[in-house]
C-alpha atoms as a PDB file:
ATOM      1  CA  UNK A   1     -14.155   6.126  33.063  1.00  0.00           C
ATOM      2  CA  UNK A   2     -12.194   5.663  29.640  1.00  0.00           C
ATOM      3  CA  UNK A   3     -11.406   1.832  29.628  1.00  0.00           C
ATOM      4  CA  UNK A   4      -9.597  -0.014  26.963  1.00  0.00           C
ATOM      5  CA  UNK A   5      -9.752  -4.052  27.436  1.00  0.00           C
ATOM      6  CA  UNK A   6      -7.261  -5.881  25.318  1.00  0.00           C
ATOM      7  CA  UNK A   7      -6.735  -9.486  24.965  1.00  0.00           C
ATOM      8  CA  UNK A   8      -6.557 -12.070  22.065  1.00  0.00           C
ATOM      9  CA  UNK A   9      -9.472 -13.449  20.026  1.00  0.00           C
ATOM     10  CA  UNK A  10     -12.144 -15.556  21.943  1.00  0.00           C
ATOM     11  CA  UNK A  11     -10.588 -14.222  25.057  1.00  0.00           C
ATOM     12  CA  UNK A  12     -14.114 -13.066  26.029  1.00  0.00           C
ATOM     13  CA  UNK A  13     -13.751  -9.432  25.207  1.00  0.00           C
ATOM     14  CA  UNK A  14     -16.934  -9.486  23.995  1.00  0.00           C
ATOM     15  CA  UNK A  15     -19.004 -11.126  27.301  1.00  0.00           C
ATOM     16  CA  UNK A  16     -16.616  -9.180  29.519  1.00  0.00           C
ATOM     17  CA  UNK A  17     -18.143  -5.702  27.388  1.00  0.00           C
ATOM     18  CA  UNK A  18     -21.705  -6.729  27.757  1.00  0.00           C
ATOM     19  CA  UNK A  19     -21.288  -6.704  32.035  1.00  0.00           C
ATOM     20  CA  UNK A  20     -19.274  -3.873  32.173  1.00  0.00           C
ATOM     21  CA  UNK A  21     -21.490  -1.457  30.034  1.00  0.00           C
ATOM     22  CA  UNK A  22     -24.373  -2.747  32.183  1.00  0.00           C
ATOM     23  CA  UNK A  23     -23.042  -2.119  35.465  1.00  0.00           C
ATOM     24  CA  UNK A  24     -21.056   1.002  35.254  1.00  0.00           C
ATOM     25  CA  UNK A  25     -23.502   2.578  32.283  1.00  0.00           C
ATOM     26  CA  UNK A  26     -20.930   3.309  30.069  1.00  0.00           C
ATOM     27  CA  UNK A  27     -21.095   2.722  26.460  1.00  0.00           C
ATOM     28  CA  UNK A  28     -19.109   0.016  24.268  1.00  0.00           C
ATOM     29  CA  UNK A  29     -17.589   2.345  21.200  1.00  0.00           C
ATOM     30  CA  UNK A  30     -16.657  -0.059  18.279  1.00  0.00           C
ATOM     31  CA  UNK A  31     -15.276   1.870  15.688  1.00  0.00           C
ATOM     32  CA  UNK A  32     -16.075  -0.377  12.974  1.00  0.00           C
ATOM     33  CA  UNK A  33     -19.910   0.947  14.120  1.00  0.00           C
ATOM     34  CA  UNK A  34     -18.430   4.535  14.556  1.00  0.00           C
ATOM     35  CA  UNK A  35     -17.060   4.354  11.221  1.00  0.00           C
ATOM     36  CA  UNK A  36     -20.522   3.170   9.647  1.00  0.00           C
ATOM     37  CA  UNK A  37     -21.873   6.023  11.710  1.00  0.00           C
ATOM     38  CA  UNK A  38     -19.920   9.109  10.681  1.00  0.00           C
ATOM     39  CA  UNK A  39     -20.210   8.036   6.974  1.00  0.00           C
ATOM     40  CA  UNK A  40     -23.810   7.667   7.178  1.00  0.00           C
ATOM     41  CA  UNK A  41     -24.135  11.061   9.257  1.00  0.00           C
ATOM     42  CA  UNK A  42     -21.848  12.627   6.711  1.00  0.00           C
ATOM     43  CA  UNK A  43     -19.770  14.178   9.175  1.00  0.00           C
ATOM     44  CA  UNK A  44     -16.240  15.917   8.524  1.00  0.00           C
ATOM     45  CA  UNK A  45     -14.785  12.686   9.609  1.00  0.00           C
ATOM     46  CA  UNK A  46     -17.052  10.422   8.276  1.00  0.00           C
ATOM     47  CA  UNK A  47     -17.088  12.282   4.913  1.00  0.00           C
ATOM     48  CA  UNK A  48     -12.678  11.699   5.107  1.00  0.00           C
ATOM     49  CA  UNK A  49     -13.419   8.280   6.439  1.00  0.00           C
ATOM     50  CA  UNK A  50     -15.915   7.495   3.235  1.00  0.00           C
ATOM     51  CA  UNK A  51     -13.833   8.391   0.474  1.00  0.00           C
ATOM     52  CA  UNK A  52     -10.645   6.373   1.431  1.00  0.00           C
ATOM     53  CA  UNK A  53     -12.908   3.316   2.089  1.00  0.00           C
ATOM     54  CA  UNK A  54     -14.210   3.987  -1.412  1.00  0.00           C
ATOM     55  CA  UNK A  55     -10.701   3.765  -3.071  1.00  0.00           C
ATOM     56  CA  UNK A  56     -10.668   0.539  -0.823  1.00  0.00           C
ATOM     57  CA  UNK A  57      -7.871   1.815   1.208  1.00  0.00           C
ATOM     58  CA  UNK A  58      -7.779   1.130   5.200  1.00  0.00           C
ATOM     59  CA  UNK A  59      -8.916   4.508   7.115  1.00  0.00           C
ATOM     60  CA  UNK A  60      -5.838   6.272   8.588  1.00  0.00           C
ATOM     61  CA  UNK A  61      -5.534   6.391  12.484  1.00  0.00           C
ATOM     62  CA  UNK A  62      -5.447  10.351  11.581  1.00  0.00           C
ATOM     63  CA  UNK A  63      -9.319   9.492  10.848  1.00  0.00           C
ATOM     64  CA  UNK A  64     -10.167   7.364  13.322  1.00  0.00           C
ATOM     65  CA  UNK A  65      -8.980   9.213  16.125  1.00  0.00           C
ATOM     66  CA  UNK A  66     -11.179  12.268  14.908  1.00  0.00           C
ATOM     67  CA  UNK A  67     -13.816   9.861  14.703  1.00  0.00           C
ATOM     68  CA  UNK A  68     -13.404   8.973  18.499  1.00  0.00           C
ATOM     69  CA  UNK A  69     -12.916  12.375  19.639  1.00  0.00           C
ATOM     70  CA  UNK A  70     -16.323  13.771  17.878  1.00  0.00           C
ATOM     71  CA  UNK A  71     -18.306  10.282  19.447  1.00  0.00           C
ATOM     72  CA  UNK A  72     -16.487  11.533  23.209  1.00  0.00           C
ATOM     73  CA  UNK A  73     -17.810  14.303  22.710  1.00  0.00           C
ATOM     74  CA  UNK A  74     -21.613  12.645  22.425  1.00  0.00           C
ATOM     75  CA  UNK A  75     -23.963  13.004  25.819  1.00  0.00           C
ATOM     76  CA  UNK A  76     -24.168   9.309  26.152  1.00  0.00           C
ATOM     77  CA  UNK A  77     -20.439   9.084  26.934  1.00  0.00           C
ATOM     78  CA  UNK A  78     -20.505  11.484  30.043  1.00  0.00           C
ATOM     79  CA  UNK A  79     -20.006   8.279  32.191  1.00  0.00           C
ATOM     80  CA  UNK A  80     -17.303   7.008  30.213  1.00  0.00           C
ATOM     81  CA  UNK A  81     -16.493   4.252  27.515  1.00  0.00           C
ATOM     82  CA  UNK A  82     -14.741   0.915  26.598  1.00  0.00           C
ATOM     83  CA  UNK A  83     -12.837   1.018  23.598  1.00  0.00           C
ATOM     84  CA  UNK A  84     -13.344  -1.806  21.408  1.00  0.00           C
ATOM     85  CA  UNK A  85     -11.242  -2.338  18.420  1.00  0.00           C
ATOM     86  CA  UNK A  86      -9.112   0.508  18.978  1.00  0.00           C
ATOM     87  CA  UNK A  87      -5.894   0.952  19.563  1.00  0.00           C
ATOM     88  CA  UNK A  88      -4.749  -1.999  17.878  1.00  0.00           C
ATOM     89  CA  UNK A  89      -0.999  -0.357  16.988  1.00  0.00           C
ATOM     90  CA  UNK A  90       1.449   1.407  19.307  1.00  0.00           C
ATOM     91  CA  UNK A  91       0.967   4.228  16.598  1.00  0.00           C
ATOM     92  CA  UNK A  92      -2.324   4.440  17.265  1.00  0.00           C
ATOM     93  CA  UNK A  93      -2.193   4.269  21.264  1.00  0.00           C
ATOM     94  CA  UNK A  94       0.084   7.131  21.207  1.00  0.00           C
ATOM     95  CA  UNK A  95      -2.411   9.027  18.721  1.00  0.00           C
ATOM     96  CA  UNK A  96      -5.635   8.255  21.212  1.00  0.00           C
ATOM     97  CA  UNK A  97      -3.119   9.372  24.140  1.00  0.00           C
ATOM     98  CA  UNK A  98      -2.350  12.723  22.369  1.00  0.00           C
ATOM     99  CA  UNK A  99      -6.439  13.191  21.669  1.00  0.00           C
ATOM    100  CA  UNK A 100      -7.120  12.373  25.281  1.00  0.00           C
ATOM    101  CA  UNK A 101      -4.803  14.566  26.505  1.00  0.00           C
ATOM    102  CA  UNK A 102      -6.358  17.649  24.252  1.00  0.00           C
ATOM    103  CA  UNK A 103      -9.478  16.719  25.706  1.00  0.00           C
ATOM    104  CA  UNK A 104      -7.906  17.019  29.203  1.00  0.00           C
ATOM    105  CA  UNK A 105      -9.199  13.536  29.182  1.00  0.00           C
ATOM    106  CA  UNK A 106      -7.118  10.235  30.100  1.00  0.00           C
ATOM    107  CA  UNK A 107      -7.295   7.008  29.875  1.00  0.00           C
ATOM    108  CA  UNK A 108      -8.306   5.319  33.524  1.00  0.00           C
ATOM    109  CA  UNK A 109      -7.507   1.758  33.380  1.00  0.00           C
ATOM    110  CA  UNK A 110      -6.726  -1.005  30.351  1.00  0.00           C
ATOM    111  CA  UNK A 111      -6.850  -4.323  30.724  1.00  0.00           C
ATOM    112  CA  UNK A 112      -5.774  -7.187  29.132  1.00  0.00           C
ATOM    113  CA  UNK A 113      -7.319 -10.497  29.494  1.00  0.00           C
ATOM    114  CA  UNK A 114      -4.827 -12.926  29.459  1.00  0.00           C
ATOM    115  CA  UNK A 115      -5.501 -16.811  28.153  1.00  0.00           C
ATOM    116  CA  UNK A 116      -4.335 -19.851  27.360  1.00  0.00           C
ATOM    117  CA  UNK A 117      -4.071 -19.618  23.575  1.00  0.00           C
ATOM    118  CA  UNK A 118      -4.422 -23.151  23.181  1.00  0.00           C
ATOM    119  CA  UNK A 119      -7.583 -22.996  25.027  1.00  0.00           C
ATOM    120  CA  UNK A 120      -8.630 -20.376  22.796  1.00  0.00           C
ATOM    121  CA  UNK A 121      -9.076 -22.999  20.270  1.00  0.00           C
ATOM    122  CA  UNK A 122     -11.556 -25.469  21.992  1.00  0.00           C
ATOM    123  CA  UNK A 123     -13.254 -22.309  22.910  1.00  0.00           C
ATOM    124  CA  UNK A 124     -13.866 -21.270  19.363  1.00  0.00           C
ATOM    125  CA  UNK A 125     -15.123 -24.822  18.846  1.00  0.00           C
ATOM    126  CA  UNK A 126     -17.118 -24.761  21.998  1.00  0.00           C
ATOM    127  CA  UNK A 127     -18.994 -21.919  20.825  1.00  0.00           C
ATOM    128  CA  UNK A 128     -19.321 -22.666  17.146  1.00  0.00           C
ATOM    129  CA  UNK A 129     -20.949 -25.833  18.141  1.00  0.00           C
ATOM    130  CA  UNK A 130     -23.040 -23.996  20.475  1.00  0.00           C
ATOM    131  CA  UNK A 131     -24.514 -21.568  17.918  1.00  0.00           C
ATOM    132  CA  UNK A 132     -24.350 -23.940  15.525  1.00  0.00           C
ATOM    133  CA  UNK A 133     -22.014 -21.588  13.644  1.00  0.00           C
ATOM    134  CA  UNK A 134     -23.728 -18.716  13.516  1.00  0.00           C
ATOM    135  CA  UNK A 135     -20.231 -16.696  13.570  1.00  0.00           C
ATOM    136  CA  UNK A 136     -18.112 -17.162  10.083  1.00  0.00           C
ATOM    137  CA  UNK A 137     -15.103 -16.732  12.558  1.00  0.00           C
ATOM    138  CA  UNK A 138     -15.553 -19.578  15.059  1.00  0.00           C
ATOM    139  CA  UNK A 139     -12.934 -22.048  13.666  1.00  0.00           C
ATOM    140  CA  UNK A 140      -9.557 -22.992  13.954  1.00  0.00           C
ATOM    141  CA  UNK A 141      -8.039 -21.813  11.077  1.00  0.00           C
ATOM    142  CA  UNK A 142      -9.499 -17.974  10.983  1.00  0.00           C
ATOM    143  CA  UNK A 143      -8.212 -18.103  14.874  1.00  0.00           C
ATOM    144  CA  UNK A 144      -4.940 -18.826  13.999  1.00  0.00           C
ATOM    145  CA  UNK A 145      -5.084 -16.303  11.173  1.00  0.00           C
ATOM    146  CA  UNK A 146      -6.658 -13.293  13.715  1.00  0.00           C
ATOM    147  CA  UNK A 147      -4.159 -14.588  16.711  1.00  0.00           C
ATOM    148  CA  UNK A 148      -1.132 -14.053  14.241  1.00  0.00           C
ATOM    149  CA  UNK A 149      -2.502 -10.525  13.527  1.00  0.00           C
ATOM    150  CA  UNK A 150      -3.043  -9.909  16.807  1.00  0.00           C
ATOM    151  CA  UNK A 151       0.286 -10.891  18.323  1.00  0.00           C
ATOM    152  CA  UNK A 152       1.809  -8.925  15.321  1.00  0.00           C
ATOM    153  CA  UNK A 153      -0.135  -5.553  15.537  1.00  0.00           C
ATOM    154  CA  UNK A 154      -2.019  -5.727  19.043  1.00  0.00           C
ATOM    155  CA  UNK A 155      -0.139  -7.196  21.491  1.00  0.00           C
ATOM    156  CA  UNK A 156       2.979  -4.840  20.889  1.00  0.00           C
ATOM    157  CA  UNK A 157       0.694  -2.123  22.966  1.00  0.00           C
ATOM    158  CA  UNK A 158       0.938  -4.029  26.182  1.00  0.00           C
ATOM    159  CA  UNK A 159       4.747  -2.929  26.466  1.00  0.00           C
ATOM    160  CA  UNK A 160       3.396   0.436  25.951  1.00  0.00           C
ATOM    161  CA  UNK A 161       0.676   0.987  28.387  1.00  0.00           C
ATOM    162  CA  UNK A 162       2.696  -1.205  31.139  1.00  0.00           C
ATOM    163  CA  UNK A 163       5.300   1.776  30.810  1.00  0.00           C
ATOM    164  CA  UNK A 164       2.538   4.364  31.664  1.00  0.00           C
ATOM    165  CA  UNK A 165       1.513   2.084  35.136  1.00  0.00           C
ATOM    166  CA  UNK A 166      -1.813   1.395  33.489  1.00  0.00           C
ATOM    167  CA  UNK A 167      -2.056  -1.884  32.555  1.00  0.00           C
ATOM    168  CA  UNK A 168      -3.413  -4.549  34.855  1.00  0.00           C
ATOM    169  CA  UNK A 169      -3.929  -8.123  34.011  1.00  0.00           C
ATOM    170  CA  UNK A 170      -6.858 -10.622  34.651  1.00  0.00           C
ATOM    171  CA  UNK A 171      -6.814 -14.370  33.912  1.00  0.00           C
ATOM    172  CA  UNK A 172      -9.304 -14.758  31.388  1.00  0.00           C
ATOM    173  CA  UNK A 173      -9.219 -18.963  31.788  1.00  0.00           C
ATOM    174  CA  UNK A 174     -11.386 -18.290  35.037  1.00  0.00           C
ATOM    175  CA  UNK A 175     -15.153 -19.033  34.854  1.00  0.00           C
ATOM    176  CA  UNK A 176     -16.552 -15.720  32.965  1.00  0.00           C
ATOM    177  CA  UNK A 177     -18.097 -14.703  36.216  1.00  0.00           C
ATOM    178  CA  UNK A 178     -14.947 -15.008  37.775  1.00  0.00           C
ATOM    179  CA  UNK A 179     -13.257 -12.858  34.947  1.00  0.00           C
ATOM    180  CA  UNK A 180     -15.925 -10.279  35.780  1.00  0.00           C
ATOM    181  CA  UNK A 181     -15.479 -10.357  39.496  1.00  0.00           C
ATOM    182  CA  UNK A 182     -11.902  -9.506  39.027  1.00  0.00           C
ATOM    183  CA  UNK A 183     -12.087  -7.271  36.597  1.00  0.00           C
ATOM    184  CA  UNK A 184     -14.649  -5.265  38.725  1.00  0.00           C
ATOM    185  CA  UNK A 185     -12.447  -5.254  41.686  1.00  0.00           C
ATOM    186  CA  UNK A 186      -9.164  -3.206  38.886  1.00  0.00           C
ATOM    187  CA  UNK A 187     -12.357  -0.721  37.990  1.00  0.00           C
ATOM    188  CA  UNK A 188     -13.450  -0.184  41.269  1.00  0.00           C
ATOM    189  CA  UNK A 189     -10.024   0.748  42.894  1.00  0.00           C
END
């Protein structure tokens, strides 16, 4: 099962992940960590991937797709994967499409988590005061700031997968086991 699950910041990507990998055994593939990976294997990709970051440029999808399809091709992703971080452009939906489809792989389900956006923010709080701020991210104004890049980059790939049939929607503003409930009841179809 290739999964992507979309959704804004504090939408509970992040909780939802943690159940999914544990009851399906698939793996969560962040490619911020497969990024960090590839340059400290020193593979092809990761090699590429190394000396753009060390201009300070921002790795190319051309890159980052490679770096995907070498991790697919790892043993502990026989079951399947959620793709976290990635796609977050139309561009780069249609580039993981292409590599899936070279594969003779496919995408199986994405999901977006849909919220309340002003909820979002006493969320954010909610947490922050709960982990007494243990996440630089967890206040209002860096929300606003990430939901501004996500409506501009991210959320222009709903309109894409909805034209493939794929996407399905859950209502993240239930209780999170709620959110997991219904999101196991898409994956199980």
């Amino acid at each position: 099962m290739i999964l992507i699950l979309l959704g804004p910041p504090g939408a509970g990507k992040g909780t939802q992940c943690e159940r999914l990998v544990e009851r399906y055994n698939i793996v969560q593939l962040s490619t911020g960590d497969m990024l960090r990976a590839a340059v400290a294997a020193g593979t092809d990709m990761g090699i590429k991937a190394k000396e753009v970051m060390d201009r300070g440029d921002l790795v190319s999808d051309e890159i980052v797709v490679g770096i995907i399809a070498d991790r697919l091709d790892e043993p502990d992703c026989a079951n399947g994967c959620i793709l976290d971080g990635f796609p977050r452009t139309v561009a780069q939906a249609e580039a993981l499409d292409q590599m899936l489809a070279d594969k003779g792989l496919k995408l199986d389900h994405v999901v977006s988590i849909e919220v309340d956006e002003q909820a979002l923010f006493a969320r954010i709080e909610k947490r922050a005061a709960e982990t007494g701020g243990a996440r630089s991210d967890d206040n209002a104004e860096t929300l606003k700031k990430r939901l501004g890049v996500y409506h501009e980059q991210t959320a222009p790939i709903i309109p894409h997968y909805r034209n493939t049939g794929l996407l399905k929607t859950v209502d993240g503003m239930q209780e999170i086991g709620k959110v997991s409930e219904s999101l196991y009841a898409i994956l199980d179809e």
